[in-house]
Protein backbone atom coordinates (compact mmCIF):
# COMPACT_ATOMS: atom_id res chain seq x y z
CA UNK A 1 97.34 36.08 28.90
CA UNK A 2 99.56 36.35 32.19
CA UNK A 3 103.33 37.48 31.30
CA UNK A 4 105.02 33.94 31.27
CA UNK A 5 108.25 35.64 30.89
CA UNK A 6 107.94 37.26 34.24
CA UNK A 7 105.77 34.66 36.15
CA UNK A 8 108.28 31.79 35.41
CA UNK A 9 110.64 33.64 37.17
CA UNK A 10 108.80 33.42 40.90
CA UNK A 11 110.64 30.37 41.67
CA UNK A 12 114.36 31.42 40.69
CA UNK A 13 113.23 35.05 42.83
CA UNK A 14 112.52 33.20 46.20
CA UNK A 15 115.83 31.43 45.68
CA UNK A 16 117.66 34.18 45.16
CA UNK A 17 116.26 36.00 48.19
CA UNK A 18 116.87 32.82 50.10
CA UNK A 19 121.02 32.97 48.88
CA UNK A 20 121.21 36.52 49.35
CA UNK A 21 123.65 37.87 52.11
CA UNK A 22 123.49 41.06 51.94
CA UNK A 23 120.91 42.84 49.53
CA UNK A 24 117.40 42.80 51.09
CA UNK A 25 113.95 43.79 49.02
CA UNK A 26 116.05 46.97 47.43
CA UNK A 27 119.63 47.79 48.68
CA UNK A 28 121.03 47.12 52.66
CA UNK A 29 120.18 49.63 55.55
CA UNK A 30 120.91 49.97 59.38
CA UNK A 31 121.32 52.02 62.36
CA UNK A 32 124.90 53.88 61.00
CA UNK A 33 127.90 52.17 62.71
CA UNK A 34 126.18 48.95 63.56
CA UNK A 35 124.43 47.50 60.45
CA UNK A 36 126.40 50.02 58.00
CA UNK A 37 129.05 52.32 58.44
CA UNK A 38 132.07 53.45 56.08
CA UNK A 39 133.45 50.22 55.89
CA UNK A 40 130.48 48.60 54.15
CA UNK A 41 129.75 51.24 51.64
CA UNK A 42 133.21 51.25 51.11
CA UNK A 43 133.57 47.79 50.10
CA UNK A 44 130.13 48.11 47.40
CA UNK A 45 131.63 51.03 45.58
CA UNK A 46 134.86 48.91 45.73
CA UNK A 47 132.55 45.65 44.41
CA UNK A 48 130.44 47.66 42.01
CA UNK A 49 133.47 49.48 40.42
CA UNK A 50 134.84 45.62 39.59
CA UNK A 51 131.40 44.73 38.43
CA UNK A 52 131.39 47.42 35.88
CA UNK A 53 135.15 47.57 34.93
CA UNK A 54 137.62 50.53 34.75
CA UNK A 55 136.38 53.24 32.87
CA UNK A 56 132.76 53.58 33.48
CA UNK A 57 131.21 55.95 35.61
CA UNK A 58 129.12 55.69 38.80
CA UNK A 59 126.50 58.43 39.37
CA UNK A 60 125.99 59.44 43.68
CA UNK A 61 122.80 60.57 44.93
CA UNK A 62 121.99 60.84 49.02
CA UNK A 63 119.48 62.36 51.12
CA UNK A 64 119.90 64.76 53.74
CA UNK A 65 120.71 62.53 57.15
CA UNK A 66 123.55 63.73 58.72
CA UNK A 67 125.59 60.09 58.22
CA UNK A 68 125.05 60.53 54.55
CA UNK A 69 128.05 62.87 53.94
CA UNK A 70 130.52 60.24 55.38
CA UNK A 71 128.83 57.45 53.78
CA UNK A 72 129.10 59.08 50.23
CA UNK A 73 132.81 59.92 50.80
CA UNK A 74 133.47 56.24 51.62
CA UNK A 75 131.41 55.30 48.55
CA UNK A 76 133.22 57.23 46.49
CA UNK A 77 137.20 56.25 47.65
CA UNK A 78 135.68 52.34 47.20
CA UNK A 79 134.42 53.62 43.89
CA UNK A 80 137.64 55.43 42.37
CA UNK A 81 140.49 53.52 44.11
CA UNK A 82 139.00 50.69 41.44
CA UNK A 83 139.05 51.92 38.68
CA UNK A 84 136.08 54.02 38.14
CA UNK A 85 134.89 57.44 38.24
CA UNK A 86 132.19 59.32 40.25
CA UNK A 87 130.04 61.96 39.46
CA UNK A 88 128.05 63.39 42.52
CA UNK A 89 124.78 64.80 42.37
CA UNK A 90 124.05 66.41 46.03
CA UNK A 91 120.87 65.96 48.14
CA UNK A 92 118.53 64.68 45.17
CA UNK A 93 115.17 62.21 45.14
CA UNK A 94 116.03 58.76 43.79
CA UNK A 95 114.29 59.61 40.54
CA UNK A 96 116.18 62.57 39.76
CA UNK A 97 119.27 59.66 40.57
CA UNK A 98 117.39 57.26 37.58
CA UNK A 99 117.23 59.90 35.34
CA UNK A 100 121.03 60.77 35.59
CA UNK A 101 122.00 57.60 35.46
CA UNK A 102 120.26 56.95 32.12
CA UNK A 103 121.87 60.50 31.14
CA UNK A 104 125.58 60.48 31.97
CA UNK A 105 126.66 57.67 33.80
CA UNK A 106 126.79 53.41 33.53
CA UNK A 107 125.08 52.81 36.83
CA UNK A 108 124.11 54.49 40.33
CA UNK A 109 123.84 54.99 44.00
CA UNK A 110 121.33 56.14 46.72
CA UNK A 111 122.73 56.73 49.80
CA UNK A 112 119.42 56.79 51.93
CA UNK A 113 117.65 54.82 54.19
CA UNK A 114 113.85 56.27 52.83
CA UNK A 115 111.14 56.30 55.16
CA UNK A 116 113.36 54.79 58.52
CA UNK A 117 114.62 56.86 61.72
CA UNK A 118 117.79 59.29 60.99
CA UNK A 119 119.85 56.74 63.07
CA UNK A 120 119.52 54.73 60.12
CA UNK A 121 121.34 54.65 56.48
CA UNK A 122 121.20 52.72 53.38
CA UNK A 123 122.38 52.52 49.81
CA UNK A 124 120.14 51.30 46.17
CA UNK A 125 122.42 50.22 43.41
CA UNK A 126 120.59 51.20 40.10
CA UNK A 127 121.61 49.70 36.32
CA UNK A 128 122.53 51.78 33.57
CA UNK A 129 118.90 52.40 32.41
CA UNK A 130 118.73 54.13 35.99
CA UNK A 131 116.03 50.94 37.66
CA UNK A 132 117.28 48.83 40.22
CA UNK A 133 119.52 46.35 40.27
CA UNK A 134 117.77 42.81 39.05
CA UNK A 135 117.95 40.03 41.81
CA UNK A 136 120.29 38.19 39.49
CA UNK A 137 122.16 41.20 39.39
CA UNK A 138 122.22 41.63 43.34
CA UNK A 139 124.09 38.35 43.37
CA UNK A 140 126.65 38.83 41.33
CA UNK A 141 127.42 42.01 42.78
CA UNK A 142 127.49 40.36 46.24
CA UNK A 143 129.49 37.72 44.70
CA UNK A 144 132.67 40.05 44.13
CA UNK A 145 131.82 41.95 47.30
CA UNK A 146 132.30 39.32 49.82
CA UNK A 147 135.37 37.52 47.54
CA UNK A 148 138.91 38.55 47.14
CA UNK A 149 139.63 41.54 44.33
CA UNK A 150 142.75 43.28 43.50
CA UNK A 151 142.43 47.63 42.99
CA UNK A 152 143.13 48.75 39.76
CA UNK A 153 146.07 49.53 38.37
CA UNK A 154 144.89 53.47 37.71
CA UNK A 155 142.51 55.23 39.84
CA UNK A 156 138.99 56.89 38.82
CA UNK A 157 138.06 60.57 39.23
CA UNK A 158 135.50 62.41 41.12
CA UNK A 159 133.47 65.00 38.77
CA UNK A 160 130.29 66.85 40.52
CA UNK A 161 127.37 67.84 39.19
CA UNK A 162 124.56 70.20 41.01
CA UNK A 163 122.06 70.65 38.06
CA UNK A 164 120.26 67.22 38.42
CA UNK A 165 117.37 68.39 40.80
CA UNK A 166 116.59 71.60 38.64
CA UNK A 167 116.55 68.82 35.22
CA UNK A 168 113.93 66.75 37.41
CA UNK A 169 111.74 69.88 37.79
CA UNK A 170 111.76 70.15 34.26
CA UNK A 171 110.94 66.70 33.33
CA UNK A 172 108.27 66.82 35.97
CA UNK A 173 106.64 70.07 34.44
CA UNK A 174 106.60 68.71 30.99
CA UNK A 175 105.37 65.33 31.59
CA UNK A 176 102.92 66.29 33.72
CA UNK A 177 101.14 69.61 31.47
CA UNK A 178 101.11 66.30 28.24
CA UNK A 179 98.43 64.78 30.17
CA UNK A 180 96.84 67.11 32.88
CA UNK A 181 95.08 70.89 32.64
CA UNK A 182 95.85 72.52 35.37
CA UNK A 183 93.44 74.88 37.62
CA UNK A 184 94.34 77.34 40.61
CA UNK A 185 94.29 75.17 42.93
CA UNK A 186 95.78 75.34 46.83
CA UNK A 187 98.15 72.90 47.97
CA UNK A 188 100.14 72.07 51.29
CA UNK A 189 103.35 70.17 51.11
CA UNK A 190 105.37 68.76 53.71
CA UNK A 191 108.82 67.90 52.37
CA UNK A 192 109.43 66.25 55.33
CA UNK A 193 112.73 67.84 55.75
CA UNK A 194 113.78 65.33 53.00
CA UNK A 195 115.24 65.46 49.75
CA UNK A 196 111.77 66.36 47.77
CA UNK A 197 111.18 69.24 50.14
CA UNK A 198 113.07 71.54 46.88
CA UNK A 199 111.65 69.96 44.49
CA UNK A 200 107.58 69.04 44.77
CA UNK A 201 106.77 73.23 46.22
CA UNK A 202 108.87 74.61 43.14
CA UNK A 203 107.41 71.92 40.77
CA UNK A 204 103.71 72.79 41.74
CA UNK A 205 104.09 77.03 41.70
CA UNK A 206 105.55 76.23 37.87
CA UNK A 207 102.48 74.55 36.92
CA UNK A 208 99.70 77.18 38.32
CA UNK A 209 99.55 75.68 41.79
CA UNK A 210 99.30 77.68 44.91
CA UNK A 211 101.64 76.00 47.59
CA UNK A 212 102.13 76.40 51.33
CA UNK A 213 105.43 75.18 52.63
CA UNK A 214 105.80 73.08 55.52
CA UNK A 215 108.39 71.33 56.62
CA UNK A 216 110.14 71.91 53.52
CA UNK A 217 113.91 72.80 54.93
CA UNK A 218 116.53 69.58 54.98
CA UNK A 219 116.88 68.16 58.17
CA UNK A 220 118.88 65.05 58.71
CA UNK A 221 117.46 64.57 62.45
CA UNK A 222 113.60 65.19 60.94
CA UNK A 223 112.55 66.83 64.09
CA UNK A 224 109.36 67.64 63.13
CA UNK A 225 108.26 64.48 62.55
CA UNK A 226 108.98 60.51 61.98
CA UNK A 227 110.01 60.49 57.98
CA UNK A 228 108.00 57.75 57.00
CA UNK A 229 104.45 59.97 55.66
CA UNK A 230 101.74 57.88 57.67
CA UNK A 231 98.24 58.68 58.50
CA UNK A 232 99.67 58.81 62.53
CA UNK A 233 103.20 61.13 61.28
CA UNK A 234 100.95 63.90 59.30
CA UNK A 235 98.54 65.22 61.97
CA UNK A 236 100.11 68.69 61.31
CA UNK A 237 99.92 68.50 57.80
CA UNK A 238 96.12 67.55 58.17
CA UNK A 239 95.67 70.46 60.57
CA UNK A 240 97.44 72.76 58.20
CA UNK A 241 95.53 71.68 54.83
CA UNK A 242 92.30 72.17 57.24
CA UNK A 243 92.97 76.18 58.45
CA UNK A 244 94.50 76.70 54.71
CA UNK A 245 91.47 75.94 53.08
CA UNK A 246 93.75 74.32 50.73
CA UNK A 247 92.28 71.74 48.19
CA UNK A 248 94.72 68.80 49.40
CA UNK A 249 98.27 68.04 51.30
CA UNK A 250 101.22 66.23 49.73
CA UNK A 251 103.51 64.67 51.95
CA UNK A 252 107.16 62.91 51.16
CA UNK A 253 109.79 60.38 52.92
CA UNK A 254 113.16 61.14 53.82
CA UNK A 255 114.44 60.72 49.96
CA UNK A 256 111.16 61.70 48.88
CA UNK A 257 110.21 58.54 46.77
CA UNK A 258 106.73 57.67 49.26
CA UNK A 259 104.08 60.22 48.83
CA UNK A 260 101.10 60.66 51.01
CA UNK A 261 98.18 62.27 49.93
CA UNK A 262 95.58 64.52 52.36
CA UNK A 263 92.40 65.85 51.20
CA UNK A 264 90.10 68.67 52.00
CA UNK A 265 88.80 67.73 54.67
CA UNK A 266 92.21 66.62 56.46
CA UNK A 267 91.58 63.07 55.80
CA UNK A 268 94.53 60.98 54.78
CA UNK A 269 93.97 58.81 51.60
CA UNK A 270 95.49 55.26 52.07
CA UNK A 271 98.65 54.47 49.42
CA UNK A 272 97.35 52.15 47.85
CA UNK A 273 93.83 54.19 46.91
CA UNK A 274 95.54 56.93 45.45
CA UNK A 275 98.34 54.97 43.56
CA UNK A 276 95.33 52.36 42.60
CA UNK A 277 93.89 56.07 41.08
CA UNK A 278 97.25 57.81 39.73
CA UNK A 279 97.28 54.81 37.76
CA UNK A 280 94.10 54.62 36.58
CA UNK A 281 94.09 58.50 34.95
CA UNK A 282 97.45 58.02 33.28
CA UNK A 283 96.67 54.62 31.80
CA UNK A 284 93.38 56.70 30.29
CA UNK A 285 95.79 58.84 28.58
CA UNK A 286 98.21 56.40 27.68
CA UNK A 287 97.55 55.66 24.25
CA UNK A 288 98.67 51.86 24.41
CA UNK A 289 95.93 49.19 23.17
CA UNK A 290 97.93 46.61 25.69
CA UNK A 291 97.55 47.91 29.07
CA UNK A 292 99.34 46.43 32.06
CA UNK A 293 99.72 47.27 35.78
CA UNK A 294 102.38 45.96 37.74
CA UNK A 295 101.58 45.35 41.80
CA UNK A 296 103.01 43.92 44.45
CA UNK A 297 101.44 41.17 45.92
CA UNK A 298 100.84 43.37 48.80
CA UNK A 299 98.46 45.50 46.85
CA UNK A 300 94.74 46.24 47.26
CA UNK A 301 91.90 44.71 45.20
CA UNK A 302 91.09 48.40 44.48
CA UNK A 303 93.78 47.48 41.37
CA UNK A 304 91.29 44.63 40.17
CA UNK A 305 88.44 47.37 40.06
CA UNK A 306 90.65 49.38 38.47
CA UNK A 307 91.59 47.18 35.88
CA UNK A 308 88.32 45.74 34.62
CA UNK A 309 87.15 49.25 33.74
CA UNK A 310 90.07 49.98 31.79
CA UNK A 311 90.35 46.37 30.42
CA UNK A 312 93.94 45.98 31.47
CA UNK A 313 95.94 42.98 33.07
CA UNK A 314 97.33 43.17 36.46
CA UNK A 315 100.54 41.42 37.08
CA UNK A 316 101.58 40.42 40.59
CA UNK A 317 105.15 40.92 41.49
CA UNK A 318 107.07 40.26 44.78
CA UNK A 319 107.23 43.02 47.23
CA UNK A 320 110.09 45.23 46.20
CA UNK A 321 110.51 48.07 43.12
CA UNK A 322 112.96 46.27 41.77
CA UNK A 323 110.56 43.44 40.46
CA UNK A 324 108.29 46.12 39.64
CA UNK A 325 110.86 47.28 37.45
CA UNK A 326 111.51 44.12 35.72
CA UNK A 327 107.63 43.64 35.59
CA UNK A 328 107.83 47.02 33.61
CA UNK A 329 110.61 45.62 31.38
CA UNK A 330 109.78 42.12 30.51
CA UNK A 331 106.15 42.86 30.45
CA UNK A 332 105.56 46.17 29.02
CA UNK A 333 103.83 47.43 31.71
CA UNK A 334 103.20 50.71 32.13
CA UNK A 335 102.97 51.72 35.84
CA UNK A 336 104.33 49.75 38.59
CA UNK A 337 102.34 50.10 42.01
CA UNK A 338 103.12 49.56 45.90
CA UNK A 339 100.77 49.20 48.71
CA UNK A 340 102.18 52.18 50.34
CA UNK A 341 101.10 54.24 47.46
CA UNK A 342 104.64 55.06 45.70
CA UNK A 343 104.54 54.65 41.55
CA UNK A 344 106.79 53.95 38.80
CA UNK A 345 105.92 55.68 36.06
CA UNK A 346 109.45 54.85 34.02
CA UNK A 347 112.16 53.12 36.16
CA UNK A 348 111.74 54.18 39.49
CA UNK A 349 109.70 54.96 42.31
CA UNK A 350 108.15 58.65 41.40
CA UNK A 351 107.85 61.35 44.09
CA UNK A 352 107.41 64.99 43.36
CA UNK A 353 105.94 63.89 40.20
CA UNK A 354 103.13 62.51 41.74
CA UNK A 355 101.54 65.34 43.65
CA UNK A 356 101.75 66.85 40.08
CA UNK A 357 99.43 63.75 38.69
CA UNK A 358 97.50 64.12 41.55
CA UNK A 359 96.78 68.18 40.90
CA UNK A 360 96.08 67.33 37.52
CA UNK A 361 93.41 64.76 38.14
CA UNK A 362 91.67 66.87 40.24
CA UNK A 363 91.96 69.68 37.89
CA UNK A 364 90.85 67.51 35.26
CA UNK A 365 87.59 66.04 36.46
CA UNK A 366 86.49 69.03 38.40
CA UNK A 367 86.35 66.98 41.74
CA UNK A 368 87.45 67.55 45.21
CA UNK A 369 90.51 64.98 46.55
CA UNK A 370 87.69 63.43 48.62
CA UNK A 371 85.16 62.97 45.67
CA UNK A 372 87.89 61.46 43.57
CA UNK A 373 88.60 58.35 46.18
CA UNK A 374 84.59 58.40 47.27
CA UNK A 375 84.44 57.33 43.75
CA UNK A 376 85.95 53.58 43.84
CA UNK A 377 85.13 51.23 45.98
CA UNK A 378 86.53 51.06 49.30
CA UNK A 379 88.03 48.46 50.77
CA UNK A 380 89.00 47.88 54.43
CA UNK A 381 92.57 46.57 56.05
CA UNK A 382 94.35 45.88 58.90
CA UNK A 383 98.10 45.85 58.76
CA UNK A 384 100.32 44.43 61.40
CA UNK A 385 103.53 42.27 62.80
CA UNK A 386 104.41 39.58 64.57
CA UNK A 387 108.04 39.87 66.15
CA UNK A 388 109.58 36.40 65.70
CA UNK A 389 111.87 34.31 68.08
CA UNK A 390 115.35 34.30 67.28
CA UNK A 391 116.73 32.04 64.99
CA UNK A 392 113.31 31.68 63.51
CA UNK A 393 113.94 29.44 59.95
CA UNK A 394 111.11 31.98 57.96
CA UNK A 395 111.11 29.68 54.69
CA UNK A 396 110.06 26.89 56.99
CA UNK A 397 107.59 28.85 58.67
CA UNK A 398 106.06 29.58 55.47
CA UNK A 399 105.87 26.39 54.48
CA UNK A 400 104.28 25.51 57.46
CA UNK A 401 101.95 28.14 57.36
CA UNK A 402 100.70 26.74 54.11
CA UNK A 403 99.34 23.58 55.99
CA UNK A 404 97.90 25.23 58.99
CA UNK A 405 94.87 27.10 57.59
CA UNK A 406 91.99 25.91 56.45
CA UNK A 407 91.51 25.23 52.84
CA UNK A 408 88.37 26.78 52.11
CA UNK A 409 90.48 29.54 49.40
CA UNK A 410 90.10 30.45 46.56
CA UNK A 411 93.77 31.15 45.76
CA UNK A 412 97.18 30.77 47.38
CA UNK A 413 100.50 32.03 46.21
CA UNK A 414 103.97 31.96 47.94
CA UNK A 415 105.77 34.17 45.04
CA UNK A 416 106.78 36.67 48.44
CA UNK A 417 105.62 34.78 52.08
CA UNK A 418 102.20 33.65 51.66
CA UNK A 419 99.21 35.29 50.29
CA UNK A 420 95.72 33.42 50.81
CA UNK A 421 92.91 34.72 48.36
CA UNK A 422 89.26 34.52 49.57
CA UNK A 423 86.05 35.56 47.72
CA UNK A 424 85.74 38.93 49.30
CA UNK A 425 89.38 39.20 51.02
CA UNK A 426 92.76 38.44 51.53
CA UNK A 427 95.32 38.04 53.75
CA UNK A 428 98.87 38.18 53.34
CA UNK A 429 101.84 37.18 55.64
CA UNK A 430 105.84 37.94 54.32
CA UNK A 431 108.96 38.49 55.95
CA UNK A 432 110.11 41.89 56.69
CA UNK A 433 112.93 42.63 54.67
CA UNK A 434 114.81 44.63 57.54
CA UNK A 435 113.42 43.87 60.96
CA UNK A 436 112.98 40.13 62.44
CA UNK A 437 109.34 40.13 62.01
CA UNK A 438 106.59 38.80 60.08
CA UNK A 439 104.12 41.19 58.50
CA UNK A 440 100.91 40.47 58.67
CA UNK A 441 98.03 42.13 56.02
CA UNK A 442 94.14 41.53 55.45
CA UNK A 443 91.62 43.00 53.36
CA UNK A 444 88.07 42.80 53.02
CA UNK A 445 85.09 44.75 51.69
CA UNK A 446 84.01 45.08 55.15
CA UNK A 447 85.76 45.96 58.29
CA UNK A 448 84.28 42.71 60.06
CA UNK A 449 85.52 40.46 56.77
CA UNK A 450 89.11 42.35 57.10
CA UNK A 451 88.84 41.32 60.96
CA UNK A 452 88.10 37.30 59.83
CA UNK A 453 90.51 37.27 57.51
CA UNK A 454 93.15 38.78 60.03
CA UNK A 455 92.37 35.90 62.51
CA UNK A 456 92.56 33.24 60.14
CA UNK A 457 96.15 34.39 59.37
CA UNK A 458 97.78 35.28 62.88
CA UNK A 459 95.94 31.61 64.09
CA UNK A 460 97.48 29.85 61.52
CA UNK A 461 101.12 31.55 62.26
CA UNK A 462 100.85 30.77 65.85
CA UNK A 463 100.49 26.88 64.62
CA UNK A 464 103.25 27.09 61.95
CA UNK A 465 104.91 28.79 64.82
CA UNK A 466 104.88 26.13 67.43
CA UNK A 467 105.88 23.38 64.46
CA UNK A 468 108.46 25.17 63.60
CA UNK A 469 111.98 25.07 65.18
């Protein structure tokens, strides 16, 4: 049976998004000193210290752009001069933030803008059990941020901690040698000069692994390469795993929560094939009866595949890990899944921990990276945008969009934009959460069905397009 508890809730979601002012999919980011700067940040520690009242204690994570550092100090003045205190953790991955949170602190902060440019900066509010703030959650916060609060009659303190990334690489090492053997195999990781460039290398040597560094230093320009780990940004990596004769290539983000897989052969392995198959070895160890994957609604059919041969239920979620997370929580599911191949395997979006899985499937089975993935099916997409004309009312260009293609579906849901199901396809169409754009997504089994379906969907937004003002 689908999770009512969860499903009921699309409708409230899409209002929510449509009220919200200031929280996007996860968190706010921009270009530093245009769409964030001290100010801002200054004004959510400020908002968040209210939310949680005087006493309690807010847990700081960042990356390693070079804005992050003023950011954090801004964060942290908003934070204290409220009320409550602050316990820095450095440079660490946003999991290592989740797990501190749920350690030693009443809620958190990620100063990072992920996978975007180093011009650009962000910050992730995360709830005491260290997952992301709830939409519901996002409003109220935004409801004391843009009102009228007094500071607090006595001010917080600031208390440091640097052990947090070295506790991650222990909680990695054991979680990961429960389920997995491991065997000696080679591996090349690119940090990309992020914050999982000291964790994943040190991670893999503890468990056996053999590991080649590359890019692997913090750099808050990342001048080797575009952060965001895409089959275009890793041609060195692919090289390198190539004239290694290494086994596979793990590659990371800027805050190291996306991870990009390589194998043998240099080929990249699309996200959402090897989260589709991260998922499918743990839930074979997982020794749950009731087994439940939580996906996006941008997500591959791969997951449907993967499903019916484990006899678990998929439940579609709005793009975003924070409805992941609440998937996880009202749901019991027990891996949460994005189409750009980043997992939750407890509250938040796992990143070193995953090229861990990964080793251990492959030491497991006894297969090469590129017999693992030639063993589900394979499914072809295209994956695009359509820049939209300013002032553009997106709700009513959804709506629109609804009436302008042809009805010959076999599903259609608007949980998150519009996603049209066919018999061997989709296509989805959503607003980007940061950019004034649609994005546009089709599948198919074929690359001439993934082509059709593609059509179907930019035709149909050129129509809403024209109807709408």
């Amino acid at each position: 049976m689908p999770c009512e508890k969860f499903t009921q809730k699309y409708e409230d979601y899409k209002n929510i998004r449509r009220q919200k002012k200031l929280f996007g999919t996860f968190g706010f980011r921009g270009v530093v000193n245009e769409g964030i700067g001290a100010d801002k940040v200054k004004r959510v520690g400020a908002a968040l210290a209210v939310y949680l009242g005087e006493g309690k204690t807010v847990a700081i994570g960042k990356d390693p752009r070079i804005s992050s550092d003023m950011l954090e100090e801004a964060l942290v003045n908003g934070v204290i001069e409220n009320g409550c205190n602050v316990l820095t953790l450095g440079i660490i991955t946003p999991n290592t933030l989740s797990l501190e949170v749920g350690r030693q602190a009443d809620a958190g902060v990620m100063i990072t803008a992920s996978h975007n440019p180093p011009e650009y900066n962000g910050v992730k509010c995360l709830s005491k059990l260290g997952r992301g703030f709830s939409p519901e959650e996002d409003l109220v916060l935004e409801k004391i941020y843009f009102g009228e609060f007094r500071k607090a009659a006595k001010t917080g303190k600031k208390l440091s901690d640097s052990g947090a990334s070295e506790r991650y690489r222990i909680h990695i090492v054991q979680y990961v040698k429960k389920l997995f053997p491991t065997t000696p195999l080679k591996i090349v990781v690119d940090g990309g000069g992020g914050s999982a460039s000291s964790v994943t290398p040190e991670t893999l040597e503890r468990m056996g692994y053999k590991v080649v560094r590359f890019n692997c230093k913090y750099d808050g320009m990342f001048r080797e390469r575009n952060p965001e780990p895409t089959d275009a940004n890793l041609e060195k990596l692919k090289k390198l795993v190539i004239s290694e004769n290494a086994d596979m290539g793990v590659a990371h983000d800027g805050d190291g929560d996306r991870t990009a897989f390589v194998d043998e052969n240099g080929k990249f392995v699309q996200g959402d094939v090897s989260a589709a198959i991260i998922a499918d070895h743990v839930l074979r160890q997982s020794k749950d009866k009731d087994k439940k994957i939580a996906v996006t609604i941008a997500f591959s059919n791969i997951i449907e595949y993967v499903a019916k041969s484990l006899g678990a239920e998929v439940i579609y979620t709005p793009v975003g890990e924070p409805y992941l997370a609440q998937a996880k929580l009202m749901c019991g599911a027990q891996v949460g899944l994005e189409e750009h191949g980043s997992v939750l395997l407890e509250w938040s979006r796992e990143g070193p921990m995953l090229a861990g899985v990964m080793a251990g499937i492959l030491s497991k089975e006894g297969m090469s990276l590129s017999e693992l993935v030639a063993s589900y099916p394979r499914y072809h997409q295209i994956k695009g945008a359509k820049t939209l004309p300013a002032g553009t009312d997106v709700n009513a260009l959804m709506d629109r969009l609804k009436q302008e293609i042809p009805q010959d579906y076999k599903r259609i849901t608007d949980m998150d934009g519009v996603r049209v199901d066919y018999p061997n396809g989709w296509f989805l169409v959503r607003a980007s959460g940061t950019e004034p754009k649609v994005r546009v997504f089709s599948e198919g089994m074929t690359e001439e069905k993934a082509g059709k379906f593609n059509k179907i969907a930019m035709e149909g937004l050129e129509r809403a397009m024209m109807g709408v003002d």
